[in-house]
PDB file of N, CA and C in Angstrom:
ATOM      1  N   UNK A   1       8.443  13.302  -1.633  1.00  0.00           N
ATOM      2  CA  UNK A   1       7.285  12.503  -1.229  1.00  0.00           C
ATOM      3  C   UNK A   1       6.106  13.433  -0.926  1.00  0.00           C
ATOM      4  N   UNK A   2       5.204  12.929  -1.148  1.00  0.00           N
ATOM      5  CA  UNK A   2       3.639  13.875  -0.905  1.00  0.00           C
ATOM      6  C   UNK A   2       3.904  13.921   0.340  1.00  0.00           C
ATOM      7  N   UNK A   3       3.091  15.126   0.650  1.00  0.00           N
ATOM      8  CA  UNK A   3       3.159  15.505   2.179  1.00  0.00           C
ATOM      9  C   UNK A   3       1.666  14.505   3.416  1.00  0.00           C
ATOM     10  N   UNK A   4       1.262  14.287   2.431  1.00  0.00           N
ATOM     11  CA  UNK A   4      -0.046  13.258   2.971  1.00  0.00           C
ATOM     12  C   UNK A   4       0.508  11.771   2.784  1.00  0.00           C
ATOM     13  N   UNK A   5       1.801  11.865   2.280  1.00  0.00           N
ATOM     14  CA  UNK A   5       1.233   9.995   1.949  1.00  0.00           C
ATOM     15  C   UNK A   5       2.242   9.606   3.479  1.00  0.00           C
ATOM     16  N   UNK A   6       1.243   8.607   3.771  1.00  0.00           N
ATOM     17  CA  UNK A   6       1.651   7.962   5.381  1.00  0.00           C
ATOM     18  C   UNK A   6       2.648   7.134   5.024  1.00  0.00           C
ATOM     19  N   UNK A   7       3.560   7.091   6.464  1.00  0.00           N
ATOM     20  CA  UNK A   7       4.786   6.592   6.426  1.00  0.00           C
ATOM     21  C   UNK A   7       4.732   5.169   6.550  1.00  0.00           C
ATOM     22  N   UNK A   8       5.472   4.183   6.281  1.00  0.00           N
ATOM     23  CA  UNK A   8       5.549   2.919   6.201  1.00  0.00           C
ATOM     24  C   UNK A   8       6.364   2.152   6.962  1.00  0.00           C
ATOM     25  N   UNK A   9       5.984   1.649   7.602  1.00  0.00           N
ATOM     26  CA  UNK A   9       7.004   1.169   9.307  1.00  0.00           C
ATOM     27  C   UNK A   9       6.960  -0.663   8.820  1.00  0.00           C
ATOM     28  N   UNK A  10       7.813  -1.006   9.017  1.00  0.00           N
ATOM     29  CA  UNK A  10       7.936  -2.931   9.153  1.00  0.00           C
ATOM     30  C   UNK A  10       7.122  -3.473   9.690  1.00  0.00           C
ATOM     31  N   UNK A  11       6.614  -4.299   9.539  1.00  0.00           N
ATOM     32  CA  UNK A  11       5.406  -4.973   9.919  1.00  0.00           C
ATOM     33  C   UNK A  11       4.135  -4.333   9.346  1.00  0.00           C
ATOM     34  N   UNK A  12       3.701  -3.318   8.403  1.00  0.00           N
ATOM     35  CA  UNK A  12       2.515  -2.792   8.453  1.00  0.00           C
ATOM     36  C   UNK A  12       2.188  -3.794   7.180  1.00  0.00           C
ATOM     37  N   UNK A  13       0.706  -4.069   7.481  1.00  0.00           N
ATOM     38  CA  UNK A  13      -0.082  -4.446   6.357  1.00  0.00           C
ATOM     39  C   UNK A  13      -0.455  -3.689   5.401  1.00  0.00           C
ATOM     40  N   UNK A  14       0.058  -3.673   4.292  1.00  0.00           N
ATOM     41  CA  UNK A  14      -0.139  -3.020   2.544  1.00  0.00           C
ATOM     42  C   UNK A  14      -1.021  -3.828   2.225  1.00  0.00           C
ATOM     43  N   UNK A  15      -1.365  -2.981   1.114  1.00  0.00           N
ATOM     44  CA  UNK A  15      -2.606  -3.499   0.133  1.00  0.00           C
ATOM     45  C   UNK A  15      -1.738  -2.836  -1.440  1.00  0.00           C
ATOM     46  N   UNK A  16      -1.399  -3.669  -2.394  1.00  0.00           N
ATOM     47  CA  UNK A  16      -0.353  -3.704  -3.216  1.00  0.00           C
ATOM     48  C   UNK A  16      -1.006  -3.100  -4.555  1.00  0.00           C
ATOM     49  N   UNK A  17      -1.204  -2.265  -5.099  1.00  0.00           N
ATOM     50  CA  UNK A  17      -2.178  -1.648  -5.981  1.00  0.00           C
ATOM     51  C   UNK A  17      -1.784  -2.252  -7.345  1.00  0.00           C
ATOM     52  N   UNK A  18      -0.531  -2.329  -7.339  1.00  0.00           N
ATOM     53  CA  UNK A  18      -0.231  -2.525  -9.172  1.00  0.00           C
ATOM     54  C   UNK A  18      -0.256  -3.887  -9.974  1.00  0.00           C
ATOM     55  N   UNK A  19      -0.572  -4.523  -8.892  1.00  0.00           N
ATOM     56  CA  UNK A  19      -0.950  -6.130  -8.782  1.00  0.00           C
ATOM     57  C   UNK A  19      -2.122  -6.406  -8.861  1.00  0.00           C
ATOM     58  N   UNK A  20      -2.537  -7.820  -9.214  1.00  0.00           N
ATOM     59  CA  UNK A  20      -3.235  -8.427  -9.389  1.00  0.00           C
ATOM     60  C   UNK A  20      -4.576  -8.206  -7.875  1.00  0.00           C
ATOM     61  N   UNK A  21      -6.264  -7.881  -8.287  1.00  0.00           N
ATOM     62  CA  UNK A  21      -6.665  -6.959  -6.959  1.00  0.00           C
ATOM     63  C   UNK A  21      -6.894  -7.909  -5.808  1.00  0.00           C
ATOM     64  N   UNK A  22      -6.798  -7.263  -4.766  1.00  0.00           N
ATOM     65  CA  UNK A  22      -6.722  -7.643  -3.120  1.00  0.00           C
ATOM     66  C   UNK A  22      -5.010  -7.995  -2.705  1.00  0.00           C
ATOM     67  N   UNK A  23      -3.897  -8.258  -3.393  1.00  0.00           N
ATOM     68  CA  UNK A  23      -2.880  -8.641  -3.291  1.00  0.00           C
ATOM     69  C   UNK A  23      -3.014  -7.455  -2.089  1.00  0.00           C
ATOM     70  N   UNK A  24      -1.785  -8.554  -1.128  1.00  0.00           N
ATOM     71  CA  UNK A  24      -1.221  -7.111  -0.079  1.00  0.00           C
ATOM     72  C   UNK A  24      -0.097  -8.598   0.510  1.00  0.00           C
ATOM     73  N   UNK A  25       0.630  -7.449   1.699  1.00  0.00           N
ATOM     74  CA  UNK A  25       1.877  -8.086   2.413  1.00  0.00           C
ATOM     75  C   UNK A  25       1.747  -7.413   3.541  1.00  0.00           C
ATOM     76  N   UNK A  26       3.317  -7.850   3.603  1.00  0.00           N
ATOM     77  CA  UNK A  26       3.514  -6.775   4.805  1.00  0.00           C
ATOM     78  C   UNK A  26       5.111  -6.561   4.952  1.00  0.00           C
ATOM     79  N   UNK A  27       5.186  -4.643   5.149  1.00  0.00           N
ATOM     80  CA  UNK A  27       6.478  -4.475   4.959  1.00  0.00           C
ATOM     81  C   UNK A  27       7.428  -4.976   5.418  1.00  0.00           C
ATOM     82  N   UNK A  28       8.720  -4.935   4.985  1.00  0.00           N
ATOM     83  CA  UNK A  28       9.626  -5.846   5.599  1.00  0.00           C
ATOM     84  C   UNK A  28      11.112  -5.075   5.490  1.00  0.00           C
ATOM     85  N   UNK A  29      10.717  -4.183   4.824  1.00  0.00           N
ATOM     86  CA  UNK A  29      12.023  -2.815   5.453  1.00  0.00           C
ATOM     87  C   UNK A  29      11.940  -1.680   3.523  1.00  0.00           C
ATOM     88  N   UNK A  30      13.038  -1.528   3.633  1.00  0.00           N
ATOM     89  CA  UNK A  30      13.918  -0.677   2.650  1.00  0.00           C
ATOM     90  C   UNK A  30      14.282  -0.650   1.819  1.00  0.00           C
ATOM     91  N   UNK A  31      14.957  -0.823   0.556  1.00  0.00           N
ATOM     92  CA  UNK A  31      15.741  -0.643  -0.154  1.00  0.00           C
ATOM     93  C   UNK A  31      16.135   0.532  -1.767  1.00  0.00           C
ATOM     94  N   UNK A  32      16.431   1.596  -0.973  1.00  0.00           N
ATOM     95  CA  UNK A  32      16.869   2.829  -1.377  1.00  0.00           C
ATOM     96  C   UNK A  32      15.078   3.500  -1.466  1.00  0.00           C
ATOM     97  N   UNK A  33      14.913   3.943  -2.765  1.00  0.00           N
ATOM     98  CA  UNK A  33      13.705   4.931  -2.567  1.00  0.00           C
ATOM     99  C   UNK A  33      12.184   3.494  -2.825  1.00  0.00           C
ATOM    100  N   UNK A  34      13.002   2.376  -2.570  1.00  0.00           N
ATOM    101  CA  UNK A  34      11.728   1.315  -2.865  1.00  0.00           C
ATOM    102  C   UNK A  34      11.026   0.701  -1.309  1.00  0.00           C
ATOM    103  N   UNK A  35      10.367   0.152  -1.212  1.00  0.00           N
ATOM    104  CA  UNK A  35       9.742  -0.755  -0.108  1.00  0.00           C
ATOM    105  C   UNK A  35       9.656  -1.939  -0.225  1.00  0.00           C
ATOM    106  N   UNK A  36      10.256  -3.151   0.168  1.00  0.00           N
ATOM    107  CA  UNK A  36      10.092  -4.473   0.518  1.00  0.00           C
ATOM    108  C   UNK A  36       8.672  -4.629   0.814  1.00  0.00           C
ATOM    109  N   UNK A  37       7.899  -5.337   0.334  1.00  0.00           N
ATOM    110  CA  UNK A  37       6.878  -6.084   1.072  1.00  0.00           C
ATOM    111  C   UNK A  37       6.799  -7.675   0.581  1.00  0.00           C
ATOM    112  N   UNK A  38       6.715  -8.601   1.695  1.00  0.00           N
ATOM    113  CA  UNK A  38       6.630  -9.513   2.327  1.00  0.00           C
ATOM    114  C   UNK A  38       5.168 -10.222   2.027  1.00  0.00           C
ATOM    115  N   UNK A  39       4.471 -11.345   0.149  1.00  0.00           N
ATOM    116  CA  UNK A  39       3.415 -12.114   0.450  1.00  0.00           C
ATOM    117  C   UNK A  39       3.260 -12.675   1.356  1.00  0.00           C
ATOM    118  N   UNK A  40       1.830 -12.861   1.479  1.00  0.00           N
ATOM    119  CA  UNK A  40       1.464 -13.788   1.957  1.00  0.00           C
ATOM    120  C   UNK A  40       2.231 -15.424   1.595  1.00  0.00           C
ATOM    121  N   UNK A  41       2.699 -15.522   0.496  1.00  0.00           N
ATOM    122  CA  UNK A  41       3.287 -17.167  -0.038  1.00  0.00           C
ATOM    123  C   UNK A  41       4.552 -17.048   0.342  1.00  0.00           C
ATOM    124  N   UNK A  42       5.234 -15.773   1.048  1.00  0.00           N
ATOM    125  CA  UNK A  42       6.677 -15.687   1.459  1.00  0.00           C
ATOM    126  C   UNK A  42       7.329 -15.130  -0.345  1.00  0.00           C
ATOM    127  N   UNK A  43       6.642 -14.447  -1.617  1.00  0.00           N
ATOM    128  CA  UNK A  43       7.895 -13.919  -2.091  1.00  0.00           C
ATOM    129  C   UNK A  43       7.930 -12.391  -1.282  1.00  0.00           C
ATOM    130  N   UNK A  44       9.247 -12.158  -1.721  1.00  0.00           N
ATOM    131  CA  UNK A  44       9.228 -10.319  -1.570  1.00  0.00           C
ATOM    132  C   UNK A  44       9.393  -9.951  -2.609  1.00  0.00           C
ATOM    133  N   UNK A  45       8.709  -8.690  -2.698  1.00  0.00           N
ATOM    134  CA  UNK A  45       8.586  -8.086  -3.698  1.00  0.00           C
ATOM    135  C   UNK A  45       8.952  -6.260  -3.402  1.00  0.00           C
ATOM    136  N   UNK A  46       9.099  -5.736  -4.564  1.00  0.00           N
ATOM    137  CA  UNK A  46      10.178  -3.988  -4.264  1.00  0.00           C
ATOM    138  C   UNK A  46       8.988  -3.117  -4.715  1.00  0.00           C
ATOM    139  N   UNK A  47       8.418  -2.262  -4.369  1.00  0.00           N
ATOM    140  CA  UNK A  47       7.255  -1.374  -5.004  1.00  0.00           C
ATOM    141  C   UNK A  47       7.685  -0.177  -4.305  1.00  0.00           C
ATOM    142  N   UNK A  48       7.483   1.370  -5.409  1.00  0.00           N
ATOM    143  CA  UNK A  48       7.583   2.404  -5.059  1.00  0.00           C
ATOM    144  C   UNK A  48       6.369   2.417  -3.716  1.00  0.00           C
ATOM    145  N   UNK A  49       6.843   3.624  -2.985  1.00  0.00           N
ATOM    146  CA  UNK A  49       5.657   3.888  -1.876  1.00  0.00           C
ATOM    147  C   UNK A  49       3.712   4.409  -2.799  1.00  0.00           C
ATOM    148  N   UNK A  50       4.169   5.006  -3.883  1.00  0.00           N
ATOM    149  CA  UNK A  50       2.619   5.120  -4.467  1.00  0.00           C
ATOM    150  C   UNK A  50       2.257   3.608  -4.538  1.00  0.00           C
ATOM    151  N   UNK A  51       2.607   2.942  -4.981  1.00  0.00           N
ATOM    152  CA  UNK A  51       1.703   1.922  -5.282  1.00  0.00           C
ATOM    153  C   UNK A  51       1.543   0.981  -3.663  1.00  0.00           C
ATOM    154  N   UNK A  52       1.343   1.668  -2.825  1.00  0.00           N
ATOM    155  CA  UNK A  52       1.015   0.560  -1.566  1.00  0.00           C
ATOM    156  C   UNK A  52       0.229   1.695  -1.115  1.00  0.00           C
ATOM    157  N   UNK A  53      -1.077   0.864   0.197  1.00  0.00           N
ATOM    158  CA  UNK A  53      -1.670   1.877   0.780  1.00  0.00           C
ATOM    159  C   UNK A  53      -2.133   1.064   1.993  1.00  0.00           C
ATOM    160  N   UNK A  54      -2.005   1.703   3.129  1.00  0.00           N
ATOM    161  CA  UNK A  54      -2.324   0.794   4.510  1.00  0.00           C
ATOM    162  C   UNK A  54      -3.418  -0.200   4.319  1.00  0.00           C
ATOM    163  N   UNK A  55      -3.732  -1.270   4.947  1.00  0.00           N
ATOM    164  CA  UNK A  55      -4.683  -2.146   5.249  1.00  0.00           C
ATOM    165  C   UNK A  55      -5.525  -1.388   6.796  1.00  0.00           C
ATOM    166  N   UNK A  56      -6.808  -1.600   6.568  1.00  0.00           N
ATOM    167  CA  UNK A  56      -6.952  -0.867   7.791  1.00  0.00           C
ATOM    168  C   UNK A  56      -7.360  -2.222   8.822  1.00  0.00           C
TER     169      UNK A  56
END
């Protein structure tokens, strides 16, 4: 992992890059080297950590 890219804790608001623009969630845990995040419409969806970046 890059040494800059910020860590990703449950509950944080993403902004979902490889998607359709403004899409975001919010994390909702783990699964192996992927990240859960949690729409807004309730799907989840699996995205490497590059393609997410905090909501500020």
């Amino acid at each position: 992992m890059h040494p800059h890219q910020p860590k990703f804790a449950i509950g944080d608001r993403v902004r979902i890059l490889d998607t359709d623009r403004g899409a975001w969630g919010k994390i909702a845990g783990t699964l192996g080297d992927l990240i859960s995040v949690t729409r807004p419409d309730g799907d989840r969806t699996l995205h490497p950590p590059n393609q997410l970046e905090h909501l500020d």
